[in-house]
PDB file of N, CA and C in Angstrom:
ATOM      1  N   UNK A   1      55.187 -28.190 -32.547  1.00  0.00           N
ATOM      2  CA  UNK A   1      53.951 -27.667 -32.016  1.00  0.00           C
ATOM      3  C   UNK A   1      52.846 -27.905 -33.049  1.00  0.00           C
ATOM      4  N   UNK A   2      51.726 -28.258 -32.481  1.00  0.00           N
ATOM      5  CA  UNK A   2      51.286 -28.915 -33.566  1.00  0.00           C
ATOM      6  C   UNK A   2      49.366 -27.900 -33.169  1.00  0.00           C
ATOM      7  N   UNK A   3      48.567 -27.912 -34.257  1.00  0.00           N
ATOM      8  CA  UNK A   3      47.646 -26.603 -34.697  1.00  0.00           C
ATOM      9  C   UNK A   3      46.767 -26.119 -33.029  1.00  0.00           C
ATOM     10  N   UNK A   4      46.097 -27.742 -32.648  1.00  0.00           N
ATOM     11  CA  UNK A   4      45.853 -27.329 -31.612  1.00  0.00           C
ATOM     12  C   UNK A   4      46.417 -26.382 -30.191  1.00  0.00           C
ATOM     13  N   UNK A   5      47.954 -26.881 -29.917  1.00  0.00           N
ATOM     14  CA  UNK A   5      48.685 -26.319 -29.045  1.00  0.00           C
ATOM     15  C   UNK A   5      48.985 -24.615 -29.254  1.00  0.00           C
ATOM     16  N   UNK A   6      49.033 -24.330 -30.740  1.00  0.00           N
ATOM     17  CA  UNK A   6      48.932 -22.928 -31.439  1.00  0.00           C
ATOM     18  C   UNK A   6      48.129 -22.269 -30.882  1.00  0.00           C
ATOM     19  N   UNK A   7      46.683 -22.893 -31.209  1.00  0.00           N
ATOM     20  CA  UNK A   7      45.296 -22.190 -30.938  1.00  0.00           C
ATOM     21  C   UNK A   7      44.978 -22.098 -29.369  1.00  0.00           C
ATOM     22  N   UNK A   8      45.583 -23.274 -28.487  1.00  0.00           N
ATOM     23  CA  UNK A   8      45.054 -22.870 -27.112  1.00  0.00           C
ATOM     24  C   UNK A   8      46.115 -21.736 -26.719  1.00  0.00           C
ATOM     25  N   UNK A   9      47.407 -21.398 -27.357  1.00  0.00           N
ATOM     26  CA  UNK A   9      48.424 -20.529 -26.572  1.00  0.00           C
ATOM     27  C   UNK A   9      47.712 -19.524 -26.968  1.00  0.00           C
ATOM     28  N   UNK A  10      47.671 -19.173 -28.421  1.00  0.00           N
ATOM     29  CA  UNK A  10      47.691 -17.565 -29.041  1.00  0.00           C
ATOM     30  C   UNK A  10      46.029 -17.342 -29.388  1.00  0.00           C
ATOM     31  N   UNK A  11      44.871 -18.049 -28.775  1.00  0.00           N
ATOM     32  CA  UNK A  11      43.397 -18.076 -29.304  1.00  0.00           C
ATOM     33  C   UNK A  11      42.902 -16.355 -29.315  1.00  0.00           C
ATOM     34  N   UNK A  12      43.407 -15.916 -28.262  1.00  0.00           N
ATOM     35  CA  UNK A  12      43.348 -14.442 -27.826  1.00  0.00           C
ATOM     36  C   UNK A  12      44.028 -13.758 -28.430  1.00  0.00           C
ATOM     37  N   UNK A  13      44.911 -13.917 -29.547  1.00  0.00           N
ATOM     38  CA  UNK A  13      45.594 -12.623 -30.094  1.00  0.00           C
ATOM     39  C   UNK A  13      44.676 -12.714 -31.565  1.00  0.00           C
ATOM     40  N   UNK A  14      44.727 -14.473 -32.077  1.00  0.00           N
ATOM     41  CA  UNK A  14      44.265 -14.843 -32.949  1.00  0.00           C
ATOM     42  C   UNK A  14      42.826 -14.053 -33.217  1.00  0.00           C
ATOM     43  N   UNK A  15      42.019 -14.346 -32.294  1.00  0.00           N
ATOM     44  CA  UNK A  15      40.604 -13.694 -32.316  1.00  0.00           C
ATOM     45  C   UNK A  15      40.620 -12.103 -32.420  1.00  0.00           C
ATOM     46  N   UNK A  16      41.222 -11.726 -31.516  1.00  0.00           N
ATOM     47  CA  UNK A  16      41.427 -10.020 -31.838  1.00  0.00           C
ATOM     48  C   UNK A  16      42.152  -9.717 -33.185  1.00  0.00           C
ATOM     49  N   UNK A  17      43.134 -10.090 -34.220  1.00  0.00           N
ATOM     50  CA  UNK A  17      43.092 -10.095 -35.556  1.00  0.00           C
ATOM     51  C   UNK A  17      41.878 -10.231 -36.222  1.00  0.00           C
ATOM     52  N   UNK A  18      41.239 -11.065 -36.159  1.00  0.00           N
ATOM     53  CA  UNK A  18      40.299 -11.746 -36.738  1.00  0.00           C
ATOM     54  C   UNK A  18      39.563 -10.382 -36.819  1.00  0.00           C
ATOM     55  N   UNK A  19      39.406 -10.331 -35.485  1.00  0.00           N
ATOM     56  CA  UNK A  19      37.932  -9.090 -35.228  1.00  0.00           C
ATOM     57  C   UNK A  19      38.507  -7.415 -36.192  1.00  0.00           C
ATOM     58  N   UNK A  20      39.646  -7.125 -35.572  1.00  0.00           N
ATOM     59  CA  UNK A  20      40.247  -6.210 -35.889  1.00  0.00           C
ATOM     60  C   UNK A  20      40.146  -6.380 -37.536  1.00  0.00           C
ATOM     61  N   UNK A  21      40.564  -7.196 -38.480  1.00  0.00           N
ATOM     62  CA  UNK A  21      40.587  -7.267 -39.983  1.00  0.00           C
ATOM     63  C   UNK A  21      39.110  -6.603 -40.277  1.00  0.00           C
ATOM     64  N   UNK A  22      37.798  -7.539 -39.661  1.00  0.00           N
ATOM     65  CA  UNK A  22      36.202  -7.244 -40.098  1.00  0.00           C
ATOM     66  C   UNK A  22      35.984  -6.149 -39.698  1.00  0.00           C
ATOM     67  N   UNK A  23      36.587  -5.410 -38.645  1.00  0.00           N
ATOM     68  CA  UNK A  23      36.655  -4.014 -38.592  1.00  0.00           C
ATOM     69  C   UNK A  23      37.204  -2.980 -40.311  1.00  0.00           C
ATOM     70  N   UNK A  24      38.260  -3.263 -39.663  1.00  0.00           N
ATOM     71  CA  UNK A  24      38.726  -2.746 -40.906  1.00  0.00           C
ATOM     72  C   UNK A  24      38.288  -2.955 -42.329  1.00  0.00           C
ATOM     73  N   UNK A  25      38.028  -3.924 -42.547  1.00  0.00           N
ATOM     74  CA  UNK A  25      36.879  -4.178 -44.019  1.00  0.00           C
ATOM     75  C   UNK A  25      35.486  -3.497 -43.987  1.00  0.00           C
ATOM     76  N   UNK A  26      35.304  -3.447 -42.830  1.00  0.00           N
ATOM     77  CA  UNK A  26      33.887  -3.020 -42.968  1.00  0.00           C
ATOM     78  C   UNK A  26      33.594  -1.367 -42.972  1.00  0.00           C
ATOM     79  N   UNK A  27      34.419  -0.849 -42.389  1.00  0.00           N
ATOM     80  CA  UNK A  27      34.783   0.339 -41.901  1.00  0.00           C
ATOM     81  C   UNK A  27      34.304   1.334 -40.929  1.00  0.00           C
ATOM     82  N   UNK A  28      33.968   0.084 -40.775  1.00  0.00           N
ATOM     83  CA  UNK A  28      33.226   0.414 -38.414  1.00  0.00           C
ATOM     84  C   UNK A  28      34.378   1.066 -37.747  1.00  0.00           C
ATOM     85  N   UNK A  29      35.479   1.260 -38.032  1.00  0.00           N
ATOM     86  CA  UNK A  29      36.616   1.950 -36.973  1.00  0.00           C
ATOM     87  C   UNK A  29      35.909   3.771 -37.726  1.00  0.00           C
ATOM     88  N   UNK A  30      35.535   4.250 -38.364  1.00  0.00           N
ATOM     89  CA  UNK A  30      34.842   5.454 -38.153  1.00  0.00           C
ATOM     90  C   UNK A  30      33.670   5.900 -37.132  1.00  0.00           C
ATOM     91  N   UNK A  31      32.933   4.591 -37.157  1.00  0.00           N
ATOM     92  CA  UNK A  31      31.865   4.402 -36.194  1.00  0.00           C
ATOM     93  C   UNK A  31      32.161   4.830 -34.685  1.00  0.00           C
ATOM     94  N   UNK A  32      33.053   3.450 -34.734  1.00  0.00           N
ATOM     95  CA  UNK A  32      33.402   3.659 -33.332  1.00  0.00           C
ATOM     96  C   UNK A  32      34.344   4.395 -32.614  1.00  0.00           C
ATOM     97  N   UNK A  33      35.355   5.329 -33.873  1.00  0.00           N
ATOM     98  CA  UNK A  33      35.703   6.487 -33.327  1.00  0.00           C
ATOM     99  C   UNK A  33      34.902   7.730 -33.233  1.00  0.00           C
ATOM    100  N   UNK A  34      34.083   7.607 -33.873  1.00  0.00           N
ATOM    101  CA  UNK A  34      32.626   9.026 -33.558  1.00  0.00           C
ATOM    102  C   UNK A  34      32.391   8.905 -32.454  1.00  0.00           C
ATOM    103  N   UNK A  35      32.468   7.189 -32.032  1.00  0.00           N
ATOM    104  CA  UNK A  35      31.072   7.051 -30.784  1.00  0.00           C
ATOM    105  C   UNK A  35      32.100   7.379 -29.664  1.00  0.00           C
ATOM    106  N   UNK A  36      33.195   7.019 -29.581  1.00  0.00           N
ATOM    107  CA  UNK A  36      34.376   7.196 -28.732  1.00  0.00           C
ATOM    108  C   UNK A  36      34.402   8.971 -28.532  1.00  0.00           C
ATOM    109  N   UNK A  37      34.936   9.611 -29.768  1.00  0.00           N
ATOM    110  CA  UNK A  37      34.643  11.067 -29.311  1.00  0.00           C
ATOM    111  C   UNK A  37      33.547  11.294 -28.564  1.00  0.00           C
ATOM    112  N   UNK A  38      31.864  11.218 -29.270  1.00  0.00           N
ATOM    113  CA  UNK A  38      30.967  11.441 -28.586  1.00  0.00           C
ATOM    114  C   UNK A  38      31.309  10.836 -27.322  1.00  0.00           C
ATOM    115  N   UNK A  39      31.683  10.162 -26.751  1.00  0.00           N
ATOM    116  CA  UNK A  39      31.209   9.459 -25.455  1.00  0.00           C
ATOM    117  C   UNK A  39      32.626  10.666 -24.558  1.00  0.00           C
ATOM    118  N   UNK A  40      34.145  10.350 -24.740  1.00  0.00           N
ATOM    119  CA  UNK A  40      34.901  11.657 -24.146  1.00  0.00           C
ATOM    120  C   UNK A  40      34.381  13.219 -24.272  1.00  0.00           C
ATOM    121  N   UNK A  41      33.324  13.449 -25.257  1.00  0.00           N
ATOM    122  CA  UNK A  41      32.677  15.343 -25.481  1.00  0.00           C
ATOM    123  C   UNK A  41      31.942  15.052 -24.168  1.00  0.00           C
ATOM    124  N   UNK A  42      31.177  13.887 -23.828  1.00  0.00           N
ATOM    125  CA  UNK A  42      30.403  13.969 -22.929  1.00  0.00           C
ATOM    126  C   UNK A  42      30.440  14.209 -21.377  1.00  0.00           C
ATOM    127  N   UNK A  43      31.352  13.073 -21.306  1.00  0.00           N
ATOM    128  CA  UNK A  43      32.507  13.053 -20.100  1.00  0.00           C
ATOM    129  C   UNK A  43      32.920  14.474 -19.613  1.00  0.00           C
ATOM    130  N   UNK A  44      33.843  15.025 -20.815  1.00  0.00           N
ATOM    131  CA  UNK A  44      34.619  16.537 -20.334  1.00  0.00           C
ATOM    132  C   UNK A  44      33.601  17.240 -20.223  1.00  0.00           C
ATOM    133  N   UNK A  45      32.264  17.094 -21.084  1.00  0.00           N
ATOM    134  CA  UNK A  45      31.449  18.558 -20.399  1.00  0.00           C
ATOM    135  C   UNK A  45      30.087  18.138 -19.353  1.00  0.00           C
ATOM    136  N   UNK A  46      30.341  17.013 -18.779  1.00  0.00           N
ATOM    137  CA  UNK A  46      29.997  16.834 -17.726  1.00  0.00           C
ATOM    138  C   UNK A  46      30.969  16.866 -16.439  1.00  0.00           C
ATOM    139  N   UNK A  47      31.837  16.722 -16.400  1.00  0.00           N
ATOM    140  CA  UNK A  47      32.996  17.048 -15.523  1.00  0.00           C
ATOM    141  C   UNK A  47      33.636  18.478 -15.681  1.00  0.00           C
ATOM    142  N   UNK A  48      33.146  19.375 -16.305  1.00  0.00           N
ATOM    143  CA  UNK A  48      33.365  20.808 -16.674  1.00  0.00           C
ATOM    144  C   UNK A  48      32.059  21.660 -15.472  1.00  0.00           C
ATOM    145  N   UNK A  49      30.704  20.754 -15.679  1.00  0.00           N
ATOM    146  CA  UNK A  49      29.687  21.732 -15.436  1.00  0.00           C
ATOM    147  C   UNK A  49      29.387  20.610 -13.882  1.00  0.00           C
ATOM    148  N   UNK A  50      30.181  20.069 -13.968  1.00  0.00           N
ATOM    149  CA  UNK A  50      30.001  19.657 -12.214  1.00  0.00           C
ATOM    150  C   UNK A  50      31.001  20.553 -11.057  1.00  0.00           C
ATOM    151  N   UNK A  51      32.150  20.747 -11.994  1.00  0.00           N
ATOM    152  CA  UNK A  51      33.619  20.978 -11.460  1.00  0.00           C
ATOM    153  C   UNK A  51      33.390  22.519 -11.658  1.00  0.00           C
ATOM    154  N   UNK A  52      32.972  23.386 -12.437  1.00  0.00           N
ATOM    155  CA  UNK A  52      32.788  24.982 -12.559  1.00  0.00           C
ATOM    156  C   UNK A  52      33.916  25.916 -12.257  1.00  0.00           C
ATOM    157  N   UNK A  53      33.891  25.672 -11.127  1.00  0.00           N
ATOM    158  CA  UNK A  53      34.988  26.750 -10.218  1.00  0.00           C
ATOM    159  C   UNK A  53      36.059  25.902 -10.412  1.00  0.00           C
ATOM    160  N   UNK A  54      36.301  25.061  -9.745  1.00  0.00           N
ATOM    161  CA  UNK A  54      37.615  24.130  -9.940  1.00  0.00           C
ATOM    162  C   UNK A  54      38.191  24.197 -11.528  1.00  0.00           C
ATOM    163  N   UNK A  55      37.579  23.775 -12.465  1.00  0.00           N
ATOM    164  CA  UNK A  55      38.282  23.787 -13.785  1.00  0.00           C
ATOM    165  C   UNK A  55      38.558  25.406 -14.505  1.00  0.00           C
ATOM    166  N   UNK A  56      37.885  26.438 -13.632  1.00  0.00           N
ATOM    167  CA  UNK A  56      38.069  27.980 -13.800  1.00  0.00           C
ATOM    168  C   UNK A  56      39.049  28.179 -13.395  1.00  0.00           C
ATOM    169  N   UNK A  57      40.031  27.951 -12.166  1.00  0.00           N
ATOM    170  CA  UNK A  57      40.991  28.458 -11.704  1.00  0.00           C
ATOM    171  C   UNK A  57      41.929  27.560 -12.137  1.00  0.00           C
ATOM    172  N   UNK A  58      41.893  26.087 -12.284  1.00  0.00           N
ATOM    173  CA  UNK A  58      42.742  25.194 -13.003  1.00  0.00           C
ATOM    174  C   UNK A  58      43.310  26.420 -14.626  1.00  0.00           C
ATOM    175  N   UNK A  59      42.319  26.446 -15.760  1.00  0.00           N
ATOM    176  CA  UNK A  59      42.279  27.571 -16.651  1.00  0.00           C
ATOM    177  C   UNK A  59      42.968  28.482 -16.379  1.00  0.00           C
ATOM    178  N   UNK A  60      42.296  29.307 -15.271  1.00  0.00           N
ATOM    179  CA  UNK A  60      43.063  30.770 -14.843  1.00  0.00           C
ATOM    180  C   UNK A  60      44.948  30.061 -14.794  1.00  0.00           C
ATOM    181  N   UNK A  61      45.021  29.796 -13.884  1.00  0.00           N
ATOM    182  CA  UNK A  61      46.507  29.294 -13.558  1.00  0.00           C
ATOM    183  C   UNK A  61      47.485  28.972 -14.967  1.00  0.00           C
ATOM    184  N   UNK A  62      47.019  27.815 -15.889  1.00  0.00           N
ATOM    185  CA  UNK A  62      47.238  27.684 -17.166  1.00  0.00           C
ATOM    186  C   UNK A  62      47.682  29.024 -18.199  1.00  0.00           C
ATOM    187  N   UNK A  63      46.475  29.238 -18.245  1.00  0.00           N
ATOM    188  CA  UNK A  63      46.883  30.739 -18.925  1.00  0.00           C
ATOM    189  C   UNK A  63      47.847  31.810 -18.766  1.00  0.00           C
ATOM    190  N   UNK A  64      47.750  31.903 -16.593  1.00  0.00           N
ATOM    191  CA  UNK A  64      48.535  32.454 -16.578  1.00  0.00           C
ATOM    192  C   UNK A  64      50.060  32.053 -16.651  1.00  0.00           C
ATOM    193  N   UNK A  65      50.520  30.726 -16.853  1.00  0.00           N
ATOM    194  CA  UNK A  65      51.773  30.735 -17.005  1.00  0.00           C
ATOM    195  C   UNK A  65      52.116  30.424 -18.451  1.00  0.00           C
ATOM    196  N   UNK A  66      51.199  30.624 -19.158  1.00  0.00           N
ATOM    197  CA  UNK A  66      51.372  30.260 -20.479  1.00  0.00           C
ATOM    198  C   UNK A  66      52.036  32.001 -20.638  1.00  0.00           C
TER     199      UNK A  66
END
C-alpha cells in the first residue's frame, strides 16, 4: 500500500488526529467544554421553564421513590 492509497482510505481519521493534537496543544478543549456546558445549562433551563408542571411531577415522582 503505498502513501497515497493510505491517505484516500484513512484521510478522515488522519485529519481528526491532526485537529484533535492542535486542540490539545493549544488548550481549547477547556474552551469548548465551558461552551458545551454553557450551551446544555441553557437547553435544561429552557426545557425546565417551558415544561413547568411536567418536570414538577416528573421531580415529585423521583423523590418520591427515592
Amino acid at each position: 500500500m503505498n502513501l497515497k492509497e493510505v491517505w484516500n482510505q484513512y484521510k478522515g481519521a488522519i485529519i481528526g488526529i491532526i485537529i484533535a493534537i492542535l486542540i490539545l496543544i493549544t488548550r481549547l478543549h477547556d474552551l469548548i467544554l465551558a461552551i458545551i456546558v454553557l450551551v446544555l445549562g441553557a437547553l435544561v433551563g429552557n426545557y425546565v421553564q417551558q415544561n413547568k408542571e411536567d418536570v414538577k411531577t416528573k421531580l415529585k415522582t423521583f423523590i418520591d421513590k427515592m
